[in-house]
N, C-alpha and C. Protein backbone atom coordinates (compact mmCIF):
# COMPACT_ATOMS: atom_id res chain seq x y z
N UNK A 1 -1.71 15.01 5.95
CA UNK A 1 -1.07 13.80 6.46
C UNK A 1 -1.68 12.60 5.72
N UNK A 2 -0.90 11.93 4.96
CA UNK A 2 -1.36 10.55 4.41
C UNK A 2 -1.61 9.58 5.52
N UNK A 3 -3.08 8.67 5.29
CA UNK A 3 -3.25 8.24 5.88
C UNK A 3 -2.85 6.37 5.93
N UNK A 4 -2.49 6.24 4.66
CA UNK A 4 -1.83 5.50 4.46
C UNK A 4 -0.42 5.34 4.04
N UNK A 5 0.75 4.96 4.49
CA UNK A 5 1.94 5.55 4.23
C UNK A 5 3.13 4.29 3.91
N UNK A 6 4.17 4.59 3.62
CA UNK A 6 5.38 3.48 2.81
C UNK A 6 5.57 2.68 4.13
N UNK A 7 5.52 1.26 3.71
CA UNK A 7 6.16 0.23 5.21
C UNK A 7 4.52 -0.39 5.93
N UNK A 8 3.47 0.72 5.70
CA UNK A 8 2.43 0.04 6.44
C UNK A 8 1.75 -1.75 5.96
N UNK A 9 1.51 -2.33 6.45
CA UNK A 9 0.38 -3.56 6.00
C UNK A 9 -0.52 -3.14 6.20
N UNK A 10 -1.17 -3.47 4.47
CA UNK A 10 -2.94 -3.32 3.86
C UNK A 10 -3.21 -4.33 3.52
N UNK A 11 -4.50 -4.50 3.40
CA UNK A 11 -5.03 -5.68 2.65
C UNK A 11 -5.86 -5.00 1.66
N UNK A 12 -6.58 -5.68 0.26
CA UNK A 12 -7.05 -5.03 -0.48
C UNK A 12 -8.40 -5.51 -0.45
N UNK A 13 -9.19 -4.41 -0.80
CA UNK A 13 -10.59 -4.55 -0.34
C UNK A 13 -11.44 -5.00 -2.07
N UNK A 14 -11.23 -4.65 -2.75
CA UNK A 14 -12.01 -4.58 -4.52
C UNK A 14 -10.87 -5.33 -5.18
N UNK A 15 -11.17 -5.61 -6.27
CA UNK A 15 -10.16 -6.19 -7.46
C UNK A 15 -10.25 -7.29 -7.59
N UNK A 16 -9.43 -7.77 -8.48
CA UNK A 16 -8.59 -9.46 -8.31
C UNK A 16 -7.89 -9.90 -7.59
N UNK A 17 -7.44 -8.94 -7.04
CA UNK A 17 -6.94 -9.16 -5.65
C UNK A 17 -7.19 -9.40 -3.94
N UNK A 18 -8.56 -9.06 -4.01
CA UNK A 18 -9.49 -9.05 -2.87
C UNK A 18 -8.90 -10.03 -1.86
N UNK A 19 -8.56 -9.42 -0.89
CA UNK A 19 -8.48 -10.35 0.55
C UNK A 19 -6.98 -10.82 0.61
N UNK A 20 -5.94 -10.01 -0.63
CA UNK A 20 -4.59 -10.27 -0.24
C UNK A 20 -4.08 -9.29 0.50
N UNK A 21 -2.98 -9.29 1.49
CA UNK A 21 -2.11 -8.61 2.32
C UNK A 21 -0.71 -8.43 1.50
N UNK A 22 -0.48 -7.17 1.89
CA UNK A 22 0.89 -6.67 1.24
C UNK A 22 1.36 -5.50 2.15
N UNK A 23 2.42 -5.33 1.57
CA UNK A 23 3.63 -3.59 2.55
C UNK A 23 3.28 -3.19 1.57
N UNK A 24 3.15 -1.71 1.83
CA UNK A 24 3.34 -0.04 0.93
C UNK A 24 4.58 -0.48 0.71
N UNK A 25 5.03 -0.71 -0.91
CA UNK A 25 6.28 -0.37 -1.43
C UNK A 25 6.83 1.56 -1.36
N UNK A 26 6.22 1.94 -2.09
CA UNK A 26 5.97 3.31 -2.82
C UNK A 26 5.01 4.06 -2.62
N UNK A 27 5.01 5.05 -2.60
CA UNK A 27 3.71 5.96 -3.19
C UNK A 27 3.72 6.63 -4.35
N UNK A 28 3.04 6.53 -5.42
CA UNK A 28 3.46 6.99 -6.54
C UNK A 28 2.74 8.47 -6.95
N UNK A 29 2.15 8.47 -6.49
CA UNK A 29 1.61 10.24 -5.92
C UNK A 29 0.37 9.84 -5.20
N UNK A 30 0.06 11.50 -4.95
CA UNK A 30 -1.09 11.48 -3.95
C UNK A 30 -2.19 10.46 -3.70
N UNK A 31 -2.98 9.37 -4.96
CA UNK A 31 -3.60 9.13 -4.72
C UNK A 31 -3.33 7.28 -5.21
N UNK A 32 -2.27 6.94 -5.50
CA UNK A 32 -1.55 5.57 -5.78
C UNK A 32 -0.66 4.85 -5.19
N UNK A 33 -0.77 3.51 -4.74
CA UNK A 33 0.70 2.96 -3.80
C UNK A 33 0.46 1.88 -5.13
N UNK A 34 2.20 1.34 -4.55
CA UNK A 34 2.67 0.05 -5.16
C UNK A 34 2.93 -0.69 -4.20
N UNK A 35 2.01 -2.22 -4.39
CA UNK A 35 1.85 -2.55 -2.50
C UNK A 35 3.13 -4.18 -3.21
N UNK A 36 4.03 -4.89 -2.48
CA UNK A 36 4.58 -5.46 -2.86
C UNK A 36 3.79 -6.71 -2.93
N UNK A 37 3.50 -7.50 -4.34
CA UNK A 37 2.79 -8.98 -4.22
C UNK A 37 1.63 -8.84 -4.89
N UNK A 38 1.46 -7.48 -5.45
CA UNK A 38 -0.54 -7.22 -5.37
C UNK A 38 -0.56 -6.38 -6.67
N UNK A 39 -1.16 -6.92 -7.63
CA UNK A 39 -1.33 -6.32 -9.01
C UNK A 39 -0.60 -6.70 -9.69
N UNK A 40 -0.04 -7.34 -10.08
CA UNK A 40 0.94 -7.78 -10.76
C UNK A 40 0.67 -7.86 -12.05
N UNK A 41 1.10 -7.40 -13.10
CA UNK A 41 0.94 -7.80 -14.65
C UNK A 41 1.79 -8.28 -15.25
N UNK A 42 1.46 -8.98 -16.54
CA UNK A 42 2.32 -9.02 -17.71
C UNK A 42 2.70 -8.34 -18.68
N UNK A 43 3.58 -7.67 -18.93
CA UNK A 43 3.86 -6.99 -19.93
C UNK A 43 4.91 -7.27 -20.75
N UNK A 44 4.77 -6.93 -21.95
CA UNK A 44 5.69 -7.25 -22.98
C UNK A 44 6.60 -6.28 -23.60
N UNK A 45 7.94 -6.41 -23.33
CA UNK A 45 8.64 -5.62 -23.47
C UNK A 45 9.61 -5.49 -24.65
N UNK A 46 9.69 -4.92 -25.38
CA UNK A 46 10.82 -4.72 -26.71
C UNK A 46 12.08 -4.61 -26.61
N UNK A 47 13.00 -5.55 -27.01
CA UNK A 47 14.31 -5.73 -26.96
C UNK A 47 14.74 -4.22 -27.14
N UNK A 48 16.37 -3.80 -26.57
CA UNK A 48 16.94 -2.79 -26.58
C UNK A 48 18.33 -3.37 -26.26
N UNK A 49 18.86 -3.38 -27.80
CA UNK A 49 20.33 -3.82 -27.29
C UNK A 49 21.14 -2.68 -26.85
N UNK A 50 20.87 -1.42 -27.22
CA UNK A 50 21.42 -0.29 -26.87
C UNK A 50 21.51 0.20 -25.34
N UNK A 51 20.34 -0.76 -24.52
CA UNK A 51 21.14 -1.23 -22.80
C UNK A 51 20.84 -2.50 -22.62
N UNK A 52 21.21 -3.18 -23.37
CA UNK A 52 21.35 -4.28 -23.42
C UNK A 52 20.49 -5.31 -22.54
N UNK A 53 19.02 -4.81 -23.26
CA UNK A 53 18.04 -5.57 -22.65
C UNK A 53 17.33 -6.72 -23.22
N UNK A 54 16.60 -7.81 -22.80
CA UNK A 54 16.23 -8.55 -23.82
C UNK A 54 14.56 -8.58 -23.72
N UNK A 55 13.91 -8.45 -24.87
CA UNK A 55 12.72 -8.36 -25.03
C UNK A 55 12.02 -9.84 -24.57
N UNK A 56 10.78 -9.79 -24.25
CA UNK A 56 9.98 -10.61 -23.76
C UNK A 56 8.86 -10.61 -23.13
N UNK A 57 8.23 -11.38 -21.98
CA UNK A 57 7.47 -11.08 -21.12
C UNK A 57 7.52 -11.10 -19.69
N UNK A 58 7.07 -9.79 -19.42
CA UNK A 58 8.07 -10.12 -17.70
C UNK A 58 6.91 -9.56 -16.79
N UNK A 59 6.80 -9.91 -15.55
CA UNK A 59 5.60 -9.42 -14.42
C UNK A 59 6.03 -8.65 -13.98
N UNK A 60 5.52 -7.24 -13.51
CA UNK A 60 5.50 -5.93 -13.34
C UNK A 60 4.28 -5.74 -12.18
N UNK A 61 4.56 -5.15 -10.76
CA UNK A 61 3.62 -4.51 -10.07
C UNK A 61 3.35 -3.34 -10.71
N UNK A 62 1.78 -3.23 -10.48
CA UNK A 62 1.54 -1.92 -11.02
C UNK A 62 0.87 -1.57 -10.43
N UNK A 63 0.80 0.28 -10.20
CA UNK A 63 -0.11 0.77 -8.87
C UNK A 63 -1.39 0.85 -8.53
N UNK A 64 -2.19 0.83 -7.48
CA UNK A 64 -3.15 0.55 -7.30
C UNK A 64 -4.03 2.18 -6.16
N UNK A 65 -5.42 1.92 -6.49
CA UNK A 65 -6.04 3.30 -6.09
C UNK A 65 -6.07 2.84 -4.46
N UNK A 66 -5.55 4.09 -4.00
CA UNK A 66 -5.37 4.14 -2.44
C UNK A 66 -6.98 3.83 -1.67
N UNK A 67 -8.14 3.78 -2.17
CA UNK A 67 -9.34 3.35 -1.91
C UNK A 67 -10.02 2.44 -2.07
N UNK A 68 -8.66 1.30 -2.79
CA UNK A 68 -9.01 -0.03 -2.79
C UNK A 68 -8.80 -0.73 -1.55
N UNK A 69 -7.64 0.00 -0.46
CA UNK A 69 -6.69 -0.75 0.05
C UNK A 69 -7.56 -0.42 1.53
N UNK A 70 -7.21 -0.73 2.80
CA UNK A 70 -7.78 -0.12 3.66
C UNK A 70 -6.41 -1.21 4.85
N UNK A 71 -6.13 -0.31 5.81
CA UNK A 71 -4.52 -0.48 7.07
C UNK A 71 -5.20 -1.82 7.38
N UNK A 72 -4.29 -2.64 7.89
CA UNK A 72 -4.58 -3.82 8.69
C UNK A 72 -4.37 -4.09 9.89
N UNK A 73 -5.14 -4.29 10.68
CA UNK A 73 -5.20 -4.65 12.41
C UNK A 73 -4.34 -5.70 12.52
N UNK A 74 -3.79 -5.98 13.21
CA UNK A 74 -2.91 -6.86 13.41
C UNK A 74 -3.47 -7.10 14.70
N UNK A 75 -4.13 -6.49 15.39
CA UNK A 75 -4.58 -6.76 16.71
C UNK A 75 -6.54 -7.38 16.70
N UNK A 76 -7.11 -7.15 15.78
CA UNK A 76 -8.35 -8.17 15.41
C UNK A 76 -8.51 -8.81 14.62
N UNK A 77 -7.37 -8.51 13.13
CA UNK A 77 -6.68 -9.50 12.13
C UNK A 77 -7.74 -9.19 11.08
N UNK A 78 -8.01 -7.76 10.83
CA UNK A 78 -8.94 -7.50 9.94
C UNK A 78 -8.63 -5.92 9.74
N UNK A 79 -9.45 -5.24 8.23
CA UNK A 79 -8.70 -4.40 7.70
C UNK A 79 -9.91 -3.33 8.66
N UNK A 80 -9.25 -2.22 8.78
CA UNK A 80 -9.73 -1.11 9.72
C UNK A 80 -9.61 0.55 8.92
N UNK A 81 -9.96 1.11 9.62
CA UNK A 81 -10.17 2.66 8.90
C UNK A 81 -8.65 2.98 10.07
N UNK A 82 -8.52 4.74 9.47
CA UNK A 82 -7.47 5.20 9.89
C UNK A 82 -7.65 6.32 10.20
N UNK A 83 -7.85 6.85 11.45
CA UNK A 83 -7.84 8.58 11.99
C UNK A 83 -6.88 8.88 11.98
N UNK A 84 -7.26 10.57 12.47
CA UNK A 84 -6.11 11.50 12.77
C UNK A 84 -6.58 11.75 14.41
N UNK A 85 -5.62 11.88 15.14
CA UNK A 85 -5.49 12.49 16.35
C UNK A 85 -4.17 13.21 16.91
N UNK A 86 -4.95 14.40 17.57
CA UNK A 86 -3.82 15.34 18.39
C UNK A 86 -3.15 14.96 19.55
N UNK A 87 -2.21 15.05 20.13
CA UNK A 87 -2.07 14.68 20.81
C UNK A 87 -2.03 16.02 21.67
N UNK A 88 -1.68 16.09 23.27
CA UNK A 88 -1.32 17.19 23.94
C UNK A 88 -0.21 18.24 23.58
N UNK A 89 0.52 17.78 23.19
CA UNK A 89 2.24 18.40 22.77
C UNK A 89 1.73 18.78 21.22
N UNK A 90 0.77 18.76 20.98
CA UNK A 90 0.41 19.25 19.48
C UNK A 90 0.68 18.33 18.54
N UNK A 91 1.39 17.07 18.51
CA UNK A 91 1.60 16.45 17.20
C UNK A 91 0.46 15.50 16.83
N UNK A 92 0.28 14.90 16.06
CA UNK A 92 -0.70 14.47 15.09
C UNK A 92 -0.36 12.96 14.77
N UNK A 93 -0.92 12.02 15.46
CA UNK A 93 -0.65 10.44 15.04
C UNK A 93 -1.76 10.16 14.49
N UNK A 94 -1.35 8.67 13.67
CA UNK A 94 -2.91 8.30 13.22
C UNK A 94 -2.93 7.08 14.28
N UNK A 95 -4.49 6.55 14.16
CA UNK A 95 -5.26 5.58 15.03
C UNK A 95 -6.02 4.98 14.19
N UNK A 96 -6.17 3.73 15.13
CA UNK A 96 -7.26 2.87 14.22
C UNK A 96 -8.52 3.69 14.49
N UNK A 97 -9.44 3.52 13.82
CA UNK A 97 -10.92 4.01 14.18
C UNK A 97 -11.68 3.23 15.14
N UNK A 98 -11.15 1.70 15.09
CA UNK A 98 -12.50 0.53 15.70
C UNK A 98 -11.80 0.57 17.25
N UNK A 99 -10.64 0.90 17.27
CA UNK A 99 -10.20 0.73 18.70
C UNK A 99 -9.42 1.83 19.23
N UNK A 100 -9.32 3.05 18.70
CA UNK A 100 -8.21 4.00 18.93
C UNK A 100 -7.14 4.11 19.52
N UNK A 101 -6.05 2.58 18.95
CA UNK A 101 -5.01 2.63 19.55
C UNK A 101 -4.04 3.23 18.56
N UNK A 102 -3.23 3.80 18.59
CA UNK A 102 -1.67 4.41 18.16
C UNK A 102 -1.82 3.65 17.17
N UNK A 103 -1.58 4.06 15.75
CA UNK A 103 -0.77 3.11 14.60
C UNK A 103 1.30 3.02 14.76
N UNK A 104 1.48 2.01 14.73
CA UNK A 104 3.19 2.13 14.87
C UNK A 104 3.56 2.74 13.70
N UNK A 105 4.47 3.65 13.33
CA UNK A 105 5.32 3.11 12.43
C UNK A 105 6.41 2.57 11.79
N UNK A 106 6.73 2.17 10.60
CA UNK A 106 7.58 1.59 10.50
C UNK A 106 9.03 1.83 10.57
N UNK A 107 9.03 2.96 10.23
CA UNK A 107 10.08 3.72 10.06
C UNK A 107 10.89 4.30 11.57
């Protein structure tokens, strides 16, 4: 079970980015999200008239290590860890760690 998942709010803990908030766009495999707002580069791209693109420089999110990022409390307004818990009926939610309430999700 990922413990961080598409739709959640993170904030980022390391980088150049330190202390911004963003949504899970993506997950780009097991161990990468694309958070919307956060990493952003420049890259330079080579014309292709053959789809009729035009070369230049354009800003690009690009993905970031899932151990930069850490879920955000919305209820102490600070970034928190993320358990697993069983429930009785056998299914498996995650929880915050600092307060063990239910994470919503988005979906």
């Amino acid at each position: 079970m990922n413990k961080i998942r598409k739709g959640d709010e993170v904030i980022v803990l390391t980088g150049r980015d330190k202390g911004r908030r963003g949504t899970v766009a993506l997950r780009k495999d097991d161990t990468h999200l694309v958070i919307d707002g956060i990493n952003r580069v420049k890259k330079h791209v080579k014309p292709n008239p053959m789809k009729g693109t035009t070369g230049g420089i354009i800003e690009k999110t690009m993905p970031i290590h899932q151990s930069n990022v850490a879920i955000f409390n919305a209820a102490t307004g600070k970034a928190d860890r993320v358990g697993i818990k069983q429930l009785d009926d056998g299914k498996r939610v995650r929880v915050y760690k600092s307060s063990g309430a239910e994470i919503k999700t988005a979906r």
